[in-house]
C-alpha atoms as a PDB file:
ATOM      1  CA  UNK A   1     -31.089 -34.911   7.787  1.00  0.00           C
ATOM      2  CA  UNK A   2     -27.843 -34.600   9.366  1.00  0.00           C
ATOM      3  CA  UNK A   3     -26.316 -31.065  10.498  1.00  0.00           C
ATOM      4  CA  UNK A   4     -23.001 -30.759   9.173  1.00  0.00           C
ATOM      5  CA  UNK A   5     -21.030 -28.098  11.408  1.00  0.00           C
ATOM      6  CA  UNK A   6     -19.074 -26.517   8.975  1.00  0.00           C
ATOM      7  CA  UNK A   7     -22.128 -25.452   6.693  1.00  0.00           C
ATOM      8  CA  UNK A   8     -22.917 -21.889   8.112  1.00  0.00           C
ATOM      9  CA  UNK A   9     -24.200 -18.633   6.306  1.00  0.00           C
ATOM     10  CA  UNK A  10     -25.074 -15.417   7.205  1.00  0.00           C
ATOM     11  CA  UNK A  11     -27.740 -14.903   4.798  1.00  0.00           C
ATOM     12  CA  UNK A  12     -31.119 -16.504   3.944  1.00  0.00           C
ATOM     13  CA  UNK A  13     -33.354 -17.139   1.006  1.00  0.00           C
ATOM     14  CA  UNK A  14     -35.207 -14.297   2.306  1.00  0.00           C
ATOM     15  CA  UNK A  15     -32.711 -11.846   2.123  1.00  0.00           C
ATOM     16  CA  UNK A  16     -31.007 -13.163  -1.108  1.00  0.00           C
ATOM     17  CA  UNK A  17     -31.823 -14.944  -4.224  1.00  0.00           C
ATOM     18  CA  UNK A  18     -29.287 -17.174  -5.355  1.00  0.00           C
ATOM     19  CA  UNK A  19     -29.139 -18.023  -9.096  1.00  0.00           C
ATOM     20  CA  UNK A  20     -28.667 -22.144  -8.609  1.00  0.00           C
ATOM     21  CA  UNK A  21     -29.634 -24.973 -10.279  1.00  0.00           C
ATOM     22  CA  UNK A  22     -29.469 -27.891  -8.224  1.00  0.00           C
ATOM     23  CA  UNK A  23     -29.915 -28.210  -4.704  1.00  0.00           C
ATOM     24  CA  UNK A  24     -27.886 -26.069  -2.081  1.00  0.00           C
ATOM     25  CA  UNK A  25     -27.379 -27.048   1.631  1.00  0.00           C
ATOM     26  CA  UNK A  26     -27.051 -23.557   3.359  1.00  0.00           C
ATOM     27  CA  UNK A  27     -27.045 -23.475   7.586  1.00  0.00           C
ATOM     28  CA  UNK A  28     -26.712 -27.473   7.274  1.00  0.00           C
ATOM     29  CA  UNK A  29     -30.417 -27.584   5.360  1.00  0.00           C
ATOM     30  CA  UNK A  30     -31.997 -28.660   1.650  1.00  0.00           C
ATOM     31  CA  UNK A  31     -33.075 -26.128   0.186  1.00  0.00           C
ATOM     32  CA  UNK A  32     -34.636 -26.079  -3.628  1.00  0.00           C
ATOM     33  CA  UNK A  33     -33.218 -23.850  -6.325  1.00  0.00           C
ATOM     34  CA  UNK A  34     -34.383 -20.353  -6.511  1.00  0.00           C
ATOM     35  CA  UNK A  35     -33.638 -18.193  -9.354  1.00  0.00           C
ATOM     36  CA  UNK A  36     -32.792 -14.890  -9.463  1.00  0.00           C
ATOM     37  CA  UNK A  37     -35.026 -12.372 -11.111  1.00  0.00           C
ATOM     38  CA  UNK A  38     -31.939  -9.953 -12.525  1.00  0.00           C
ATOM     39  CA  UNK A  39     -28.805 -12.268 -12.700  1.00  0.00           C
ATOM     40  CA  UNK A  40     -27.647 -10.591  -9.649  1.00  0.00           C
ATOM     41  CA  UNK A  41     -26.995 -10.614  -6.384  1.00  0.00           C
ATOM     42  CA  UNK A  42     -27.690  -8.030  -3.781  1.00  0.00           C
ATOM     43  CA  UNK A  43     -26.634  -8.568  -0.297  1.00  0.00           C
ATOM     44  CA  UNK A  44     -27.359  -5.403   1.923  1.00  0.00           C
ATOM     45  CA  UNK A  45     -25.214  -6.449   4.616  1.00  0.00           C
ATOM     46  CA  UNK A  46     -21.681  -8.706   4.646  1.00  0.00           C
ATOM     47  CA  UNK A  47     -22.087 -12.109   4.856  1.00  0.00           C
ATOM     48  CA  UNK A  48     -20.056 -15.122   5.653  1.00  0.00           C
ATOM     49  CA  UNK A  49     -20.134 -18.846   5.543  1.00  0.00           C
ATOM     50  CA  UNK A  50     -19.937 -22.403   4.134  1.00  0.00           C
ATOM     51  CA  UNK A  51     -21.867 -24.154   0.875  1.00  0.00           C
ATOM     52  CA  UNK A  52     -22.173 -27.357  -0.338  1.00  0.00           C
ATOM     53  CA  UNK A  53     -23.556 -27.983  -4.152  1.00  0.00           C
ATOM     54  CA  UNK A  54     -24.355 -30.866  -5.164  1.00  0.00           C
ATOM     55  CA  UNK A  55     -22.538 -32.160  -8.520  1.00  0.00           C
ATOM     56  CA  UNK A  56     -23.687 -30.845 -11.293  1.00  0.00           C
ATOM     57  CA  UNK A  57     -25.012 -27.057  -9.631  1.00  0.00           C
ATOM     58  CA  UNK A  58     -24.103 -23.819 -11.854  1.00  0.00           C
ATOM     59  CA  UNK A  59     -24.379 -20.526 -10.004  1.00  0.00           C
ATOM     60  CA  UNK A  60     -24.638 -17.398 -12.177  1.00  0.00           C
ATOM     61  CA  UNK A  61     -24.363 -16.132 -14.429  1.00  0.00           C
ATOM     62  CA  UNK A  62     -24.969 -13.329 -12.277  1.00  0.00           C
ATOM     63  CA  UNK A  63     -23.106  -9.358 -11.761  1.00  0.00           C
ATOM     64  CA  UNK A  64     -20.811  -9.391  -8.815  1.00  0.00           C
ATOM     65  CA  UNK A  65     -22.532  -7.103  -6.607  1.00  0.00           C
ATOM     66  CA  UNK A  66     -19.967  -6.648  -3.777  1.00  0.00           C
ATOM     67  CA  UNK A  67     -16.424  -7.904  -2.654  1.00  0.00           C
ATOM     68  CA  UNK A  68     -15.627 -10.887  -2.174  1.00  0.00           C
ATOM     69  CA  UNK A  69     -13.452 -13.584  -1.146  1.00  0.00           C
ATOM     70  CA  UNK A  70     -13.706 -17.359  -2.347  1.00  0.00           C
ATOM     71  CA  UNK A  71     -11.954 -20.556  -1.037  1.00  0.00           C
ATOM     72  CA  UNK A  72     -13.051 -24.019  -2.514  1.00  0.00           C
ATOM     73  CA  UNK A  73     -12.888 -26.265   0.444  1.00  0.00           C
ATOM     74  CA  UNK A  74     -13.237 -29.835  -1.712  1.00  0.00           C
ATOM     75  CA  UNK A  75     -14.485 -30.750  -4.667  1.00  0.00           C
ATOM     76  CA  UNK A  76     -13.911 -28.264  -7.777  1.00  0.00           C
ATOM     77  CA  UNK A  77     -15.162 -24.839  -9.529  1.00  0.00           C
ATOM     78  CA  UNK A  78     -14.989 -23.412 -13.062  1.00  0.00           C
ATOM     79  CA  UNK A  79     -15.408 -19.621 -12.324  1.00  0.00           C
ATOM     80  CA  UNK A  80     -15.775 -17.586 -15.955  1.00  0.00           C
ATOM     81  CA  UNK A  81     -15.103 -13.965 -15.002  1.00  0.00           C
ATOM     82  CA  UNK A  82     -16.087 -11.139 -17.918  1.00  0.00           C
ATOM     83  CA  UNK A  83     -16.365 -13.899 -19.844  1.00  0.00           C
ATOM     84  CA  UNK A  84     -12.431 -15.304 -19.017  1.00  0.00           C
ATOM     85  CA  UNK A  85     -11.811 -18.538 -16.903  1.00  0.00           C
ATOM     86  CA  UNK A  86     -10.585 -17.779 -13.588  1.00  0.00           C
ATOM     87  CA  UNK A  87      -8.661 -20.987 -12.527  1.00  0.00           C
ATOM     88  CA  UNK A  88      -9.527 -22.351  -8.311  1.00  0.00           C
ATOM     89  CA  UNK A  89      -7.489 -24.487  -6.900  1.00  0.00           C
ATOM     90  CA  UNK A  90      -8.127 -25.396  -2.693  1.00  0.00           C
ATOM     91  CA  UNK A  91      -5.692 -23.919  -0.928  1.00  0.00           C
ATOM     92  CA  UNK A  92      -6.332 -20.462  -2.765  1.00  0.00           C
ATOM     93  CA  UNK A  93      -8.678 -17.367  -2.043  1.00  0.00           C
ATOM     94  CA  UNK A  94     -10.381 -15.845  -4.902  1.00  0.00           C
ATOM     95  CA  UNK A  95     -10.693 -11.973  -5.028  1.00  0.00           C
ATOM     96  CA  UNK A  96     -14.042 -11.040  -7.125  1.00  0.00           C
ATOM     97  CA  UNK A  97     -14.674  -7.147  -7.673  1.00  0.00           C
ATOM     98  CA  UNK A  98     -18.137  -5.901  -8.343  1.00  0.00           C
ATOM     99  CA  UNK A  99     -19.559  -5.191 -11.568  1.00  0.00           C
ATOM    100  CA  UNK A 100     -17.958  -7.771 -13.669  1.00  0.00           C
ATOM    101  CA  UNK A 101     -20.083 -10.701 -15.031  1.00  0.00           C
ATOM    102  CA  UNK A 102     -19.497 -13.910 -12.938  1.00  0.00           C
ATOM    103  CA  UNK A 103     -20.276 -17.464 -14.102  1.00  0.00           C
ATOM    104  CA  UNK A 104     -19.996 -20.715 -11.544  1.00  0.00           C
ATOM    105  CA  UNK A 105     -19.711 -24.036 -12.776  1.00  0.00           C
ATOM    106  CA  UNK A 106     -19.743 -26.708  -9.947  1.00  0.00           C
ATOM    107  CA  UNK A 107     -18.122 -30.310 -10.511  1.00  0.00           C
ATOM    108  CA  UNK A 108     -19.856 -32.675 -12.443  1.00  0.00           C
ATOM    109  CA  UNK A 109     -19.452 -35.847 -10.679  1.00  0.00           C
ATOM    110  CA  UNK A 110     -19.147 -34.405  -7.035  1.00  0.00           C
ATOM    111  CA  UNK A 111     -20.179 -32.418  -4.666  1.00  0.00           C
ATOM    112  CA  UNK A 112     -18.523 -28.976  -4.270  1.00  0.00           C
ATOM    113  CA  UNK A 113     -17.552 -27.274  -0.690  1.00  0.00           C
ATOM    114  CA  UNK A 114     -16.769 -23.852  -0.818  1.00  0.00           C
ATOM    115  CA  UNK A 115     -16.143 -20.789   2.156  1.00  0.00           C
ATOM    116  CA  UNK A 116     -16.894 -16.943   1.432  1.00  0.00           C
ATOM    117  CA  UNK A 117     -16.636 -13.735   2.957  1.00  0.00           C
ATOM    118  CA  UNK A 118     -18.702 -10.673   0.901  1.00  0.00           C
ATOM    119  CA  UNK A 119     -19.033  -6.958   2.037  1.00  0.00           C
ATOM    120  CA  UNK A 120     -20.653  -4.385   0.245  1.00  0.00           C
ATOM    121  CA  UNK A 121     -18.766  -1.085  -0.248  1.00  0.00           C
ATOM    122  CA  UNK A 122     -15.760  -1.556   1.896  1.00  0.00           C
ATOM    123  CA  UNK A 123     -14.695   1.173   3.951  1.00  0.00           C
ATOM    124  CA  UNK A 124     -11.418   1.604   2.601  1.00  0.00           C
ATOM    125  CA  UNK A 125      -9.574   4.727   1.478  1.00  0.00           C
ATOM    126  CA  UNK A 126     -10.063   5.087  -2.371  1.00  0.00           C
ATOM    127  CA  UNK A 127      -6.379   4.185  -2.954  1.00  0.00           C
ATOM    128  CA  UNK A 128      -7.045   0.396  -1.223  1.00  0.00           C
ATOM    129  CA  UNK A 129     -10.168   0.157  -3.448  1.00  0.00           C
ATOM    130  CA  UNK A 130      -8.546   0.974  -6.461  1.00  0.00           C
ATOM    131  CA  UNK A 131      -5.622  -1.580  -5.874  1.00  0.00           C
ATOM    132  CA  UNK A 132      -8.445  -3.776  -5.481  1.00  0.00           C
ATOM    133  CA  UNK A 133      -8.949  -3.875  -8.780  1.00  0.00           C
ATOM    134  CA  UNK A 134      -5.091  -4.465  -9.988  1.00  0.00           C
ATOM    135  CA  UNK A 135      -4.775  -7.111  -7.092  1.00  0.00           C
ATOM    136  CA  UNK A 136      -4.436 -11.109  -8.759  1.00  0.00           C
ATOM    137  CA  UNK A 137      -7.435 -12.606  -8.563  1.00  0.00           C
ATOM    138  CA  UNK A 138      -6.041 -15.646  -6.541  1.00  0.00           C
ATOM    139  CA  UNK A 139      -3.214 -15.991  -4.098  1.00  0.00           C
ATOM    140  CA  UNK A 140      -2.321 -18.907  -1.640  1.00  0.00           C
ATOM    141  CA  UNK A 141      -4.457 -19.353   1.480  1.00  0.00           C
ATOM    142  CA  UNK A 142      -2.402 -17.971   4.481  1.00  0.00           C
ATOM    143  CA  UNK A 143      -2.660 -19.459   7.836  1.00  0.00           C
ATOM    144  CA  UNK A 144      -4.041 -16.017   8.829  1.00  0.00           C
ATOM    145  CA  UNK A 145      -6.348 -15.420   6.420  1.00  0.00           C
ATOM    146  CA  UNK A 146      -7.844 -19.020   6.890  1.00  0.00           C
ATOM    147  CA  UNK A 147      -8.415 -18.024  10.662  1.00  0.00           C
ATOM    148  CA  UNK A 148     -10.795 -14.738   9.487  1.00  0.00           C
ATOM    149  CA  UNK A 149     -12.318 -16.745   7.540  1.00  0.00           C
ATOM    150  CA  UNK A 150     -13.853 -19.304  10.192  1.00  0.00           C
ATOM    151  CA  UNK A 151     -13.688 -16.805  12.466  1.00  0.00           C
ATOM    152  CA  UNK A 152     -16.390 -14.932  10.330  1.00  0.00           C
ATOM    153  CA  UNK A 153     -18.068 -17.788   9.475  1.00  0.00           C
ATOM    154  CA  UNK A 154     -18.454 -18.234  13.273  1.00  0.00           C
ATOM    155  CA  UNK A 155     -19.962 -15.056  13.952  1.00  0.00           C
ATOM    156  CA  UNK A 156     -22.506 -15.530  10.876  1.00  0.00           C
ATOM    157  CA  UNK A 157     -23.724 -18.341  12.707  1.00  0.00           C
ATOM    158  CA  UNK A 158     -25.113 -16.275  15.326  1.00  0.00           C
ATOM    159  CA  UNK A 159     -28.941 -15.537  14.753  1.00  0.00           C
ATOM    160  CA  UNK A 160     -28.748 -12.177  14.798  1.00  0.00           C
ATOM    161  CA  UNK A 161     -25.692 -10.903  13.030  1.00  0.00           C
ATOM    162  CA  UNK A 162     -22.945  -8.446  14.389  1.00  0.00           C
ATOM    163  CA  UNK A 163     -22.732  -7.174  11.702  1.00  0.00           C
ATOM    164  CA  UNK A 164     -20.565  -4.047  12.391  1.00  0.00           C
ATOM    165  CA  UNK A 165     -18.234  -7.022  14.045  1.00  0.00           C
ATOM    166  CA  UNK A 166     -18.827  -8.861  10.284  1.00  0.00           C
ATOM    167  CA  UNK A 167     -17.973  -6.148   8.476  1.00  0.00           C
ATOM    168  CA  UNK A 168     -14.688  -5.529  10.279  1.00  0.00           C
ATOM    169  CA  UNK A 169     -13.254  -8.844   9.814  1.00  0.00           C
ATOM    170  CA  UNK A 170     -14.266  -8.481   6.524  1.00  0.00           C
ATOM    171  CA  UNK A 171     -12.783  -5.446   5.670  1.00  0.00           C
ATOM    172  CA  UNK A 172      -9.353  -6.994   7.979  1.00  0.00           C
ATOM    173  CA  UNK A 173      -9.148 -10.372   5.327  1.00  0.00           C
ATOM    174  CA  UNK A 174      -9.434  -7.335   2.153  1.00  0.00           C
ATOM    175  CA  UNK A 175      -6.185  -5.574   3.540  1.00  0.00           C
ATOM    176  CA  UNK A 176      -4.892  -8.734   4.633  1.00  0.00           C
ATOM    177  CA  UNK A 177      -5.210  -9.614   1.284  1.00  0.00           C
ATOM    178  CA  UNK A 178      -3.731  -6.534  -0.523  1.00  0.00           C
ATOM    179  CA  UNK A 179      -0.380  -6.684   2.445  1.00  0.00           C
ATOM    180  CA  UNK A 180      -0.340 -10.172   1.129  1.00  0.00           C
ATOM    181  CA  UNK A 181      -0.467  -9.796  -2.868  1.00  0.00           C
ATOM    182  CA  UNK A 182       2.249  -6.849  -2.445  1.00  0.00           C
ATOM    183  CA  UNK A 183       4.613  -9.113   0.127  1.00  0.00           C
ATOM    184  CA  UNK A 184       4.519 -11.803  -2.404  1.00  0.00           C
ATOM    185  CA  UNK A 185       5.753  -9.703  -4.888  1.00  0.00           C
ATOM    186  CA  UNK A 186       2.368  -8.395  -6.524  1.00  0.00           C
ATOM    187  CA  UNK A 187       3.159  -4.359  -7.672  1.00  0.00           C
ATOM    188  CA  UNK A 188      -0.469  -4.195  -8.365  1.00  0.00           C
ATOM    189  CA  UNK A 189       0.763  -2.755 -11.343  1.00  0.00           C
ATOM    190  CA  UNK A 190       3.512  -5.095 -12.415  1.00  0.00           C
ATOM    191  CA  UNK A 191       3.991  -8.360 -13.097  1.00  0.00           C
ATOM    192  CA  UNK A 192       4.627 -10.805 -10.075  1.00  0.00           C
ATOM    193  CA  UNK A 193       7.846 -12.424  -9.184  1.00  0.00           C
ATOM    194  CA  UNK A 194       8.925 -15.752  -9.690  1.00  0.00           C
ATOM    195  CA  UNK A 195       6.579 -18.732  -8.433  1.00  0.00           C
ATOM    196  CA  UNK A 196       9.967 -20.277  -6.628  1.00  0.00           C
ATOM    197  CA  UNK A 197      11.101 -17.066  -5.079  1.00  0.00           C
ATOM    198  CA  UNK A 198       7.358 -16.426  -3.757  1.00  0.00           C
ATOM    199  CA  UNK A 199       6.957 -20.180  -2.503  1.00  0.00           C
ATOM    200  CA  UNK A 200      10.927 -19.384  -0.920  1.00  0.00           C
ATOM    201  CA  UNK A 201       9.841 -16.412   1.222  1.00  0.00           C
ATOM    202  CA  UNK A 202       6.750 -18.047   1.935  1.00  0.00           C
ATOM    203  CA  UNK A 203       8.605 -21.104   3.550  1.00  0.00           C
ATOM    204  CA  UNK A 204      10.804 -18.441   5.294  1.00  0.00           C
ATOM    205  CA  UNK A 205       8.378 -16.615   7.022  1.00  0.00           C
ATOM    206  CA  UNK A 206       6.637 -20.543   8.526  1.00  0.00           C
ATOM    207  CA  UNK A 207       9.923 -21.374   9.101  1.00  0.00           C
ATOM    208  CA  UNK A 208      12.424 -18.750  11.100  1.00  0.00           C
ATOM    209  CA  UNK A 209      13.099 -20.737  13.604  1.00  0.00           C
ATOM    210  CA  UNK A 210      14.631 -23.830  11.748  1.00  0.00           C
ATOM    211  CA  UNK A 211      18.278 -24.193  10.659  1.00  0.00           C
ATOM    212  CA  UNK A 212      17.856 -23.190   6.775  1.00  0.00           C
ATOM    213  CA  UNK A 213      20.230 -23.885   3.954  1.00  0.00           C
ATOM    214  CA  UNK A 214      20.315 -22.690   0.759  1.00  0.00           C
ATOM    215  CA  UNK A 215      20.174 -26.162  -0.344  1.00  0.00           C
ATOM    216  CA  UNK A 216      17.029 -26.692   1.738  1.00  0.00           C
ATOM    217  CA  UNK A 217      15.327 -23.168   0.717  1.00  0.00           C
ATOM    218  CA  UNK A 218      15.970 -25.064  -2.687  1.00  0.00           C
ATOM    219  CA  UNK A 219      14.499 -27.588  -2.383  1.00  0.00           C
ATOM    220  CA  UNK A 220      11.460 -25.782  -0.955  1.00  0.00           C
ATOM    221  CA  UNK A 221      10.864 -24.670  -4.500  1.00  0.00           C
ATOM    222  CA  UNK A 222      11.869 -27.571  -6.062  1.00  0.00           C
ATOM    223  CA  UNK A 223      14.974 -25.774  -7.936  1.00  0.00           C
ATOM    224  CA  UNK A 224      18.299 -25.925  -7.837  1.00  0.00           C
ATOM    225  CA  UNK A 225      20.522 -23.578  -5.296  1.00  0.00           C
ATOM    226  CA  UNK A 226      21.904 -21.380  -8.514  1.00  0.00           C
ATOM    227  CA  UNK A 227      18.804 -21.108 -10.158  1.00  0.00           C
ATOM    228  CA  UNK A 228      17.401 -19.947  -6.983  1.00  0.00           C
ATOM    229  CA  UNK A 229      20.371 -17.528  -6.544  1.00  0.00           C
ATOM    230  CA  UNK A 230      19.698 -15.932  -9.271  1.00  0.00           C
ATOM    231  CA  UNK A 231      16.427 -15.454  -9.109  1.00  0.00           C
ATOM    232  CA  UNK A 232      16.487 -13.553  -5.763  1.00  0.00           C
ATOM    233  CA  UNK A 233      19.583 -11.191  -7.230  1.00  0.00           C
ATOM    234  CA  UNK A 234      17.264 -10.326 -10.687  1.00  0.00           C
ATOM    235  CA  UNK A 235      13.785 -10.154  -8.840  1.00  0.00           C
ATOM    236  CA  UNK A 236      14.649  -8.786  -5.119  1.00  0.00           C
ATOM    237  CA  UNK A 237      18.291  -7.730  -5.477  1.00  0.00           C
ATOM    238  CA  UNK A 238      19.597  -9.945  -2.905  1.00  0.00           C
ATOM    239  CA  UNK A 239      20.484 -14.062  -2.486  1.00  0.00           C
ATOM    240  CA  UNK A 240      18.293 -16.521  -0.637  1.00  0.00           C
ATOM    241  CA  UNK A 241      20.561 -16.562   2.726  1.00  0.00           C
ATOM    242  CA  UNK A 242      20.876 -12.512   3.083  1.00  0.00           C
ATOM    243  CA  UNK A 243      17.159 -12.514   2.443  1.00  0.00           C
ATOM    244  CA  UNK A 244      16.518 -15.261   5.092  1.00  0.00           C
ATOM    245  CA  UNK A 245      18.381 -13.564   8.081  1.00  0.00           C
ATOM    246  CA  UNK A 246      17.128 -10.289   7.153  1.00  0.00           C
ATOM    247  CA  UNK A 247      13.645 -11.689   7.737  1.00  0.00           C
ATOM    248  CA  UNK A 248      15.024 -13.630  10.540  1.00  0.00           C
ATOM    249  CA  UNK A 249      16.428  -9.618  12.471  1.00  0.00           C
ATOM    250  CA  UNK A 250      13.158  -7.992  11.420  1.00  0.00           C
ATOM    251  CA  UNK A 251      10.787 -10.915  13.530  1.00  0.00           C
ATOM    252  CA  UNK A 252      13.548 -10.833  16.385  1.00  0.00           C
ATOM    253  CA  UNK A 253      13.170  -6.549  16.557  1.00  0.00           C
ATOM    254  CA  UNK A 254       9.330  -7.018  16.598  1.00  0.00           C
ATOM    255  CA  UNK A 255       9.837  -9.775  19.786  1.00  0.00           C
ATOM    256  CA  UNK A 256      12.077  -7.227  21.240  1.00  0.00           C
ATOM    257  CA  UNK A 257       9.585  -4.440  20.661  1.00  0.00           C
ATOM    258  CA  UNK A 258       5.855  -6.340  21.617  1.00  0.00           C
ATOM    259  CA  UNK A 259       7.057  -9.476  23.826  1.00  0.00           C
ATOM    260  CA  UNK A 260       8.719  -9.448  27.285  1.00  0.00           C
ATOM    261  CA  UNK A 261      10.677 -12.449  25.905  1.00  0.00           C
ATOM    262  CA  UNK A 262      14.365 -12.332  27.036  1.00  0.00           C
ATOM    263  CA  UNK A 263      16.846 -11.555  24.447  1.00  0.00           C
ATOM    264  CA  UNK A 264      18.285 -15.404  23.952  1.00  0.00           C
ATOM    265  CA  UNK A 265      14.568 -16.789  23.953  1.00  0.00           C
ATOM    266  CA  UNK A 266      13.970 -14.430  20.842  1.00  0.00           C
ATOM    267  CA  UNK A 267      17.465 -15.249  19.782  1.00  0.00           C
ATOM    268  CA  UNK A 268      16.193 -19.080  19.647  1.00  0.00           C
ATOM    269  CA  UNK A 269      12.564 -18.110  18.338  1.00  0.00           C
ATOM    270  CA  UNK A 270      13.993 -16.320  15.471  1.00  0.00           C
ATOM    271  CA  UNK A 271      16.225 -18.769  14.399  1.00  0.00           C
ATOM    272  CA  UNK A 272      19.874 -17.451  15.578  1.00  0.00           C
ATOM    273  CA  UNK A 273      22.845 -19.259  16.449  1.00  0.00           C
ATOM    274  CA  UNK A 274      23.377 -17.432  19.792  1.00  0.00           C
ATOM    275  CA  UNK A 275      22.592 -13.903  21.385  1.00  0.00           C
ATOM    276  CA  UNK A 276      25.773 -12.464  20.778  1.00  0.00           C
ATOM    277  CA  UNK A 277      24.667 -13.193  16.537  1.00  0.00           C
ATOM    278  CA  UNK A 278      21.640 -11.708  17.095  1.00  0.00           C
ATOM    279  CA  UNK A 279      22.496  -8.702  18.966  1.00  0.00           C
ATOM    280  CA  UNK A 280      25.174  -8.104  15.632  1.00  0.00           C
ATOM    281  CA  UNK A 281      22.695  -8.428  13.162  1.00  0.00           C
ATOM    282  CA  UNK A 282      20.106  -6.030  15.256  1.00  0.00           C
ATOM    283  CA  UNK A 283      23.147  -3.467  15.418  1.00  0.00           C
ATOM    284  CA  UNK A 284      23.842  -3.282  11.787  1.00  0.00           C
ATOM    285  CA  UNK A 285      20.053  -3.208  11.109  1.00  0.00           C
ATOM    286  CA  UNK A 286      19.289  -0.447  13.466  1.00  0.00           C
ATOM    287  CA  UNK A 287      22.342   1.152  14.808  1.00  0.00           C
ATOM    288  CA  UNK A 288      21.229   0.084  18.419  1.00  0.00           C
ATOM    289  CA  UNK A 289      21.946  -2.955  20.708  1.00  0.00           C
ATOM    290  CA  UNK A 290      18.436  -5.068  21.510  1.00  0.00           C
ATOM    291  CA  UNK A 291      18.296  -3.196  24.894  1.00  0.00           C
ATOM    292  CA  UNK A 292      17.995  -0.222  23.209  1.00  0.00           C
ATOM    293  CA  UNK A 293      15.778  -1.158  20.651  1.00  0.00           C
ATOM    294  CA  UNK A 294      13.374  -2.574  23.499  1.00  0.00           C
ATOM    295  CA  UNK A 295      13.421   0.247  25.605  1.00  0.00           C
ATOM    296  CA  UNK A 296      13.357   3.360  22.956  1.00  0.00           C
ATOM    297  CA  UNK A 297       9.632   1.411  22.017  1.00  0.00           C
ATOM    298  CA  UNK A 298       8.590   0.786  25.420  1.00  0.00           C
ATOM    299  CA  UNK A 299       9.044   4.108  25.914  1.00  0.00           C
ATOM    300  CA  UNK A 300       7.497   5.211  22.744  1.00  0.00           C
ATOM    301  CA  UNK A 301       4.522   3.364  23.483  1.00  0.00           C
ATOM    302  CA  UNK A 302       5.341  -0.461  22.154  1.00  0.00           C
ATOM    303  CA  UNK A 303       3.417  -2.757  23.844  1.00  0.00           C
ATOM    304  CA  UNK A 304       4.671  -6.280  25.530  1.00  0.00           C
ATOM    305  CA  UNK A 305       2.871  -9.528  26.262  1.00  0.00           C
END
């Protein structure tokens, strides 16, 4: 058989029984179904890695035993969760909590790819586990959450798992995640913003650098400029354009603060017009010139690279 490089896992059949029917390729291998004695799962130490099912495979049902994160690669997933259907799309990450009854329902007519990252009792402060459980169950698969994710799925393919290293990144993608939910809007106790104003900021923050209309932040969210106006006045209490350059000062006074960049390369990176517009905006965000901002956090310990 073939060894496909992306199929890696940081468990075994020995250390886990996996409630499958079909046929599962784990570390690039067939292996047949084995059923689990309970309906659940219990991993003693985080794991990571890739799966393929084969069409057809249903995992579960089966009680979450630990954290974890789920991104379907190709193919397609029905995941029941407490009994409710828990839509997956690729391009998302999942969020399941432990303790709640979890059903997986592969694709009927192909085979299904899927990533995950699982840690038993996080050590996070009780407040972080807690919004845990309010977080959405799915949100859109950031660049930098992507990159933990193979970057786990590396280390799991070591023989012997670091697992202290495991269980940091681990814990890193469940903050990541929580920063994420609440920068897209997500209270964790109230309801989200609007889809277009979350798909807005998220084109913002990939795109700083580029000369940005309102018309083209539109467009980004496939609504018009005064719909988009007003959402960003009812939902963030500001318009599309103040928003923009206000993410545009904060990235050029982190530059100024961790980079030895000179004050018109940041200027560029960041997306202003010239230094002298730059150096305005820092002023009225800070009450310093970039100079000062630089050297008040070099001097308080900021770090340059």
């Amino acid at each position: 058989m073939q060894r496909r490089s992306r199929l890696v896992t940081a468990v075994s059949s020995h250390e886990e029984e996996l409630a499958v029917s079909g046929k599962v390729h784990l570390w690039g291998i067939l292996l047949p179904p084995v059923r689990a004695r309970n309906g659940s799962l219990l991993p003693r130490t985080p794991t990571a890695g890739t799966v393929i099912y084969p069409a057809r495979s249903t995992l579960g049902p089966l009680i979450q035993p630990a954290h974890q994160l789920f991104v379907l690669n190709r193919g397609a997933v029905a995941i029941e969760v407490d009994g409710r259907p828990c839509p997956v799309y690729p391009g998302e990450t999942v969020l399941l909590i432990p303790g709640r009854r979890v059903l997986f329902r592969f694709a009927r007519d192909t085979e299904t790819e899927h990533s995950w990252l699982t840690l038993p009792s996080p050590p996070l402060p009780p407040p972080d586990l807690a919004a845990l459980e309010d977080a959405p169950q799915s949100l859109p698969l950031s660049p930098a959450m992507a990159h933990i994710i193979d970057t786990a799925a590396e280390l799991a393919k070591a023989l012997d798992v670091p697992t202290k290293a495991l269980a940091a990144l681990i814990t890193a993608a469940l903050v990541l995640y929580l920063e994420e939910a609440r920068a897209q809007g997500h209270g964790l106790n109230s309801p989200p913003v609007h889809a277009a104003v979350t798909s807005v900021r998220r084109h913002i923050r990939t795109h700083l650098a580029r000369s940005l209309s309102l018309r083209d932040l539109a467009g980004a969210a496939n609504v018009t400029p005064t719909y988009l106006v007003q959402l960003f006045r009812r939902e963030l209490g500001t318009t599309p354009i103040r928003y923009l350059w206000s993410q545009r000062t904060q990235h050029g006074i982190y530059l100024l603060q961790h980079t030895g960049l000179s004050i018109a390369e940041i200027a560029e990176r960041a997306g202003f017009q010239s230094p002298h517009h730059f150096a305005r905006l820092v002023r009225a965000s800070t009450g310093l010139p970039p100079t000062a901002v630089r050297s008040t956090s070099w001097q308080t310990g900021g770090s340059r690279s």
